[in-house]
Protein backbone atom coordinates (compact mmCIF):
# COMPACT_ATOMS: atom_id res chain seq x y z
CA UNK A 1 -41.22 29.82 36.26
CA UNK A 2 -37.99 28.69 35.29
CA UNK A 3 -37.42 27.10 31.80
CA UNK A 4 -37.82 23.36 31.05
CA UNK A 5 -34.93 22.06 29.53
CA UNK A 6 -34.35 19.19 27.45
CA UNK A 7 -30.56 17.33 27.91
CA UNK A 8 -28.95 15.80 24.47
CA UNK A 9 -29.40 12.30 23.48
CA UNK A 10 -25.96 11.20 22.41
CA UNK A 11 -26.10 9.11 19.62
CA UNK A 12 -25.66 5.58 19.62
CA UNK A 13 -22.28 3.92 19.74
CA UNK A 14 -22.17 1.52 16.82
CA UNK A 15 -20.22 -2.02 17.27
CA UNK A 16 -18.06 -3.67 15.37
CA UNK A 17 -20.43 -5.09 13.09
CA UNK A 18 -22.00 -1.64 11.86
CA UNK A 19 -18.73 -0.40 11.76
CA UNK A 20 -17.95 -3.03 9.03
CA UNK A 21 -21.02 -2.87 7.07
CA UNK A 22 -20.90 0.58 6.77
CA UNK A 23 -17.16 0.36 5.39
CA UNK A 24 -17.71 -2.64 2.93
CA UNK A 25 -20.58 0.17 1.28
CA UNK A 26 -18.42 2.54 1.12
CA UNK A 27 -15.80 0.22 -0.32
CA UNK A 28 -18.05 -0.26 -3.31
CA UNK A 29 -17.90 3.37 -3.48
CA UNK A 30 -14.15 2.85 -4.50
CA UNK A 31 -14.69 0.35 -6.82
CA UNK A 32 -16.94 2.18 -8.69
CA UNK A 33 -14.15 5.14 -8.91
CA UNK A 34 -12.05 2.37 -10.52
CA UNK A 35 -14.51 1.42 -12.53
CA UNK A 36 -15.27 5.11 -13.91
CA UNK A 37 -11.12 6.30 -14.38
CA UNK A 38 -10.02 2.94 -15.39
CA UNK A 39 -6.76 5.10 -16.32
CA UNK A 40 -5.37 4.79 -12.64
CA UNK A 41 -5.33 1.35 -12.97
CA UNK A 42 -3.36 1.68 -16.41
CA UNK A 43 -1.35 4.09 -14.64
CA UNK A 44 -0.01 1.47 -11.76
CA UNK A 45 1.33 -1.10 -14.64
CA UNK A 46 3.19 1.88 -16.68
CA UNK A 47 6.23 2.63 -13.44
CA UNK A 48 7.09 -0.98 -13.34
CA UNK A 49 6.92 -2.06 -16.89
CA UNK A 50 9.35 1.37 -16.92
CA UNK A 51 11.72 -0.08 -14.42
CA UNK A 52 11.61 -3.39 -15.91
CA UNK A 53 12.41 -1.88 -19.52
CA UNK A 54 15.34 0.18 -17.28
CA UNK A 55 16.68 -2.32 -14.72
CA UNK A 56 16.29 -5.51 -16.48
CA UNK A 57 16.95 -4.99 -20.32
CA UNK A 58 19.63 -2.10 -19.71
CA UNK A 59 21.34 -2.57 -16.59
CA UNK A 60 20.61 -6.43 -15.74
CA UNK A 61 23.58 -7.59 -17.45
CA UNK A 62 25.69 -4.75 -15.52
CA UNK A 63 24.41 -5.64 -12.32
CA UNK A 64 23.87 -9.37 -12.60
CA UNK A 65 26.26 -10.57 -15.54
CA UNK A 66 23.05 -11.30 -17.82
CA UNK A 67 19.41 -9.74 -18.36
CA UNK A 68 18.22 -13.14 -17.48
CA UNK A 69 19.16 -13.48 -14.46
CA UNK A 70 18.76 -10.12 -13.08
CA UNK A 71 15.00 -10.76 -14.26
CA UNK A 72 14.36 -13.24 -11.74
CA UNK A 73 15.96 -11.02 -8.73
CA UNK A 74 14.53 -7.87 -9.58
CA UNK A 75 10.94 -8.73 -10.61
CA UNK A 76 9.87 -9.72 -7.35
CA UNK A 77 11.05 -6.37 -6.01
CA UNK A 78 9.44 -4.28 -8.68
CA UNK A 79 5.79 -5.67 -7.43
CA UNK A 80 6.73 -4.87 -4.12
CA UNK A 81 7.79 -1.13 -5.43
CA UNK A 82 4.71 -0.49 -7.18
CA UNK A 83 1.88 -1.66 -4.45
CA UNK A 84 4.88 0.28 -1.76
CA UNK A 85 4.67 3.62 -4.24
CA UNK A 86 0.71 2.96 -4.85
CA UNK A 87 0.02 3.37 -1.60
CA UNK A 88 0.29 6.92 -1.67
CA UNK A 89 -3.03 7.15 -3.84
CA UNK A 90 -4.76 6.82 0.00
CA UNK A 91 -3.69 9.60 1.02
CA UNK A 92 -3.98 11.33 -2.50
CA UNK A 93 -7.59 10.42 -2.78
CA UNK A 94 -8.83 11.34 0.55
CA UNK A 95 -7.12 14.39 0.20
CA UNK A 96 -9.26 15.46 -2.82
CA UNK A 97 -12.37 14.09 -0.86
CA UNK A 98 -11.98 16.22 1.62
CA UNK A 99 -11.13 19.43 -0.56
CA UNK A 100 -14.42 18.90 -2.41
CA UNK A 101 -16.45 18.71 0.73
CA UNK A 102 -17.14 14.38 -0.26
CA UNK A 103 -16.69 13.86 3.49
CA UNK A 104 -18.69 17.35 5.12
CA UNK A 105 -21.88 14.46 3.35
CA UNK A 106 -20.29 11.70 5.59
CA UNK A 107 -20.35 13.02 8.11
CA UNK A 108 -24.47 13.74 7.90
CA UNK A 109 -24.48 10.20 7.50
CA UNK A 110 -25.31 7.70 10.36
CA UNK A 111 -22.36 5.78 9.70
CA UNK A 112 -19.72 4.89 11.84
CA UNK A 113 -16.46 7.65 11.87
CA UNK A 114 -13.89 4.94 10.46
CA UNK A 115 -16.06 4.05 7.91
CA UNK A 116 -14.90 6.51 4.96
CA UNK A 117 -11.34 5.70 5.51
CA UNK A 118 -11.80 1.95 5.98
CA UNK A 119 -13.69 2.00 3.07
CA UNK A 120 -11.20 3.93 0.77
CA UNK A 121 -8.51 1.38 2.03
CA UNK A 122 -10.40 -1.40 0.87
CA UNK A 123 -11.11 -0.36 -2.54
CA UNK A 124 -7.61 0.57 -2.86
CA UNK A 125 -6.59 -3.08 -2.18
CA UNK A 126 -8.05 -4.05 -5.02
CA UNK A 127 -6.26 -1.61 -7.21
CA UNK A 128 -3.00 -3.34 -6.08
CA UNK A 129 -3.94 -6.97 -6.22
CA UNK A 130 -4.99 -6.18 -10.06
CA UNK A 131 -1.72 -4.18 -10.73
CA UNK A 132 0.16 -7.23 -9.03
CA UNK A 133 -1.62 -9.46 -11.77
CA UNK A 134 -0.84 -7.73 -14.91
CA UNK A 135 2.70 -6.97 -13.52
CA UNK A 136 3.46 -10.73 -12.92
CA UNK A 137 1.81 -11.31 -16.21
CA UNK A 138 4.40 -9.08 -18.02
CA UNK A 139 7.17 -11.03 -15.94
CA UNK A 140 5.43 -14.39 -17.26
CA UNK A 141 5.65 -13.30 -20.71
CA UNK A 142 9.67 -12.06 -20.90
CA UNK A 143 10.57 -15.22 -18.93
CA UNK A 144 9.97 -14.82 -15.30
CA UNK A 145 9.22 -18.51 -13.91
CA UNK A 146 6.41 -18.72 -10.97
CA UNK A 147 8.17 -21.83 -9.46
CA UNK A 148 5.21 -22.35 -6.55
CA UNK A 149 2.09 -21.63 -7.18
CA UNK A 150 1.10 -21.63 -3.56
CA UNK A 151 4.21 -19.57 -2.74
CA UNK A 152 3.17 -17.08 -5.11
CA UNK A 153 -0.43 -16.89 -3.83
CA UNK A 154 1.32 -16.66 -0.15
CA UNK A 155 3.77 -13.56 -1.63
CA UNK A 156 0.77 -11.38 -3.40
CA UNK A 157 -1.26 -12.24 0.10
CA UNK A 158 1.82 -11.10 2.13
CA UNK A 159 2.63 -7.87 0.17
CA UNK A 160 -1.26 -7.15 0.18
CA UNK A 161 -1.09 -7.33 4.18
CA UNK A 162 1.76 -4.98 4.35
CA UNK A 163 0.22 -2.22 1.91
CA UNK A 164 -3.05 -2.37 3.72
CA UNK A 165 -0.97 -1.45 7.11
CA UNK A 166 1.20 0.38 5.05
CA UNK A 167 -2.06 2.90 3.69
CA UNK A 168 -2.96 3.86 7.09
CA UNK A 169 0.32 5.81 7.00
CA UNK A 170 -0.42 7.27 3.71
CA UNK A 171 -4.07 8.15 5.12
CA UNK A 172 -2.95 9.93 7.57
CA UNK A 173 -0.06 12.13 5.27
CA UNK A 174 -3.39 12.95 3.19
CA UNK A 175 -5.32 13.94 6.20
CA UNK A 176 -2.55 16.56 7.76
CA UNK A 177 -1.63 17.82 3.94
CA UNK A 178 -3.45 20.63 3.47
CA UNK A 179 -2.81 20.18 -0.31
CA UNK A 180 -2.44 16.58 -2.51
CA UNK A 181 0.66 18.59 -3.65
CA UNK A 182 1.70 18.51 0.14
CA UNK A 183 0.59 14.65 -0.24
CA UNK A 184 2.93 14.17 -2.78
CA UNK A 185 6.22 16.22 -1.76
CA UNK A 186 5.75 14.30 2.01
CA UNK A 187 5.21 10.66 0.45
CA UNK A 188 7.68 10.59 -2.41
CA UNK A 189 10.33 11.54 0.53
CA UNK A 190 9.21 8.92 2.55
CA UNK A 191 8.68 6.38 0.13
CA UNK A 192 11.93 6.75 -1.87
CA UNK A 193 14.31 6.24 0.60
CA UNK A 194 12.13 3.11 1.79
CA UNK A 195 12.35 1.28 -1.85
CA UNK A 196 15.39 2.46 -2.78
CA UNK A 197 17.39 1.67 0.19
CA UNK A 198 16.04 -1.92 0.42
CA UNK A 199 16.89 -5.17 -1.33
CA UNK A 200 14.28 -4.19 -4.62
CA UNK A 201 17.01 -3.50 -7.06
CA UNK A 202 20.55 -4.94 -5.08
CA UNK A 203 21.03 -7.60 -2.79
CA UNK A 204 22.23 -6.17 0.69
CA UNK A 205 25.23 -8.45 0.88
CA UNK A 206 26.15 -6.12 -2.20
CA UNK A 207 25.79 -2.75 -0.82
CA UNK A 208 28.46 -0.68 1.24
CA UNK A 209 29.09 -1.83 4.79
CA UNK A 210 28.36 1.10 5.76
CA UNK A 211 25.03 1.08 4.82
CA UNK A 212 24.13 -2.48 5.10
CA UNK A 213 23.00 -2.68 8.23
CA UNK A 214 20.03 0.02 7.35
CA UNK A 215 19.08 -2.05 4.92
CA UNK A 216 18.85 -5.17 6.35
CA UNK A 217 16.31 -3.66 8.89
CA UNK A 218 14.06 -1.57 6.45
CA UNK A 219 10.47 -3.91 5.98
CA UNK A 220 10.68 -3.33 2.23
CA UNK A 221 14.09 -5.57 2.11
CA UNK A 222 12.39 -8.38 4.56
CA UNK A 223 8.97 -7.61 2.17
CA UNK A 224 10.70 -8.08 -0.88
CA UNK A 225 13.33 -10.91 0.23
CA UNK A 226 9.98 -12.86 1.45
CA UNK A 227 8.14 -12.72 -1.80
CA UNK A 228 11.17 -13.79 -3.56
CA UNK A 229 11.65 -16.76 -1.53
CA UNK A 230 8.05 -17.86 -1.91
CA UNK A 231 8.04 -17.30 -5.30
CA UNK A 232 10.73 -20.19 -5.90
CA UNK A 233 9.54 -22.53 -3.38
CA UNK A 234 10.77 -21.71 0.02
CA UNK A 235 9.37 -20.52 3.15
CA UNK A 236 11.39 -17.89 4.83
CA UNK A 237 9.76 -17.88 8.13
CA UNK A 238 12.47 -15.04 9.64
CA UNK A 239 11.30 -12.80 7.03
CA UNK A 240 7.09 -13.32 6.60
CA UNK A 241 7.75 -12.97 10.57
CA UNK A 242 9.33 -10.01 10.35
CA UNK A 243 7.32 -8.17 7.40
CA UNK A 244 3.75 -9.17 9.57
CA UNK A 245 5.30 -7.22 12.37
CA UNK A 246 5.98 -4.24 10.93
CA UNK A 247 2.68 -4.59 9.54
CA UNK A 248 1.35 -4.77 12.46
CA UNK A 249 3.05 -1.84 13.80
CA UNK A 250 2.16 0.36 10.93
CA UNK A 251 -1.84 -0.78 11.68
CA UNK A 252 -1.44 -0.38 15.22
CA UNK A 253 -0.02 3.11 15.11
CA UNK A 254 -1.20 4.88 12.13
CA UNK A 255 -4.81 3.25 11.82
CA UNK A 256 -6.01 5.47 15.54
CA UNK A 257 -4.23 8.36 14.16
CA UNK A 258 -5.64 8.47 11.22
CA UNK A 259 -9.15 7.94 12.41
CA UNK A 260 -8.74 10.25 15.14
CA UNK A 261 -7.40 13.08 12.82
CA UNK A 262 -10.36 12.35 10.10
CA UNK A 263 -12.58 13.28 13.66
CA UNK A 264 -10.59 16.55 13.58
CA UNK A 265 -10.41 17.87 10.01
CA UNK A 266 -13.56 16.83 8.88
């Protein structure tokens, strides 16, 4: 008699629904790691208050002929630096997750594959829409003038679109390191370059021909010219374009990737 066999029931695809569910719970997840180390929150508002102390006090009347003025150019682009350089706590986090065996329990879990990442994204969000707060509320209190208040609600909504894209990229850094040293040494020379050759700090009319035109395509300097423009009152249409494409090009690219190498190392 030969052997009865019994084939494997694959497991149920879950839609887009589930899929969401699962990674708004695990987004609460994140919150509550804010909530328990409020100290990386702290940490997000001590780099820019830094650079403002730097740029703005020291070298704004160097660079701009008074600290005054430079305030107003430059603290736009310092929230844009510090959600940009925050990012990389994505990639740092998951990382660790992965090195203490968080997601081996995930993936026991009927949950959806995406949900762990999509979920760390989210809570991350929040980290930089409350370190965009108390930065603009240090710019508030040395002077810096929110001339629209529906501009500046369209700038913090803009730069939160572009860091959400942006952390798929980071996600996937932490998912290939196979250290959150590795993390760091791979973002910080990808992520320098980025803010530092953009518009944060100079205008690109400013800069060396020679490197203008690198400039004037980098997303950070169409990110950071945007929120500056909405800030005071305008509407630069050429740049929020520009700045939701590259977001969409950093989601469209690095959000499979990542989820298809979280399939792989976990």
């Amino acid at each position: 008699m030969s052997a009865v066999t019994t084939a494997a029931v694959p497991a149920p695809r879950l839609g887009f629904g589930a899929s969401l569910r699962h990674g708004l719970t695990l987004t609460r997840r994140s919150l509550l790691k804010i909530k328990a180390n409020p100290e990386e929150v702290i940490g997000l508002t001590i780099q820019p208050i830094m650079f403002v102390a730097l740029f703005v006090f020291i070298f704004g009347q160097a660079l701009a002929g008074s600290w005054q003025e430079y305030r107003d150019f430059a603290l736009p682009g310092i929230i844009v630096q510090t959600v940009v350089f925050a990012t990389m706590g994505t990639g740092l986090s998951l990382n660790s997750d992965i090195e203490k065996g968080i997601f081996d329990r995930f993936r026991s879990l009927p949950i959806a594959r995406s949900a762990p990442l999509v979920g760390a994204v989210l809570g991350d969000l929040v980290r930089y829409t409350l370190s965009v707060l108390v930065i603009t509320v240090i710019g508030v209190v040395i002077g810096f003038r929110l001339e629209s208040l529906p501009g500046t609600v369209a700038a913090v909504a803009l730069i939160l679109v572009f860091a959400f894209a942006l952390c798929w990229m980071s996600a996937l850094v932490g998912l290939m390191a196979r250290s959150i040293m590795g993390v760091q040494m791979f973002a910080m020379t990808l992520m320098f370059p980025l803010t530092f050759g953009s518009s944060i700090f100079v205008a690109a009319d400013k800069m060396p021909s020679w490197l203008r035109p690198v400039i004037e395509v980098n997303p950070i300097t169409h990110l950071t010219d945007a929120v500056r423009s909405l800030i005071a009152g305008g509407f630069p249409v050429s740049h929020i374009v520009t700045t939701l494409v590259w977001s969409a090009v950093f989601f469209a690219v690095f959000f499979p990737l990542a989820v298809w190498r979280y399939k792989r190392r976990t």
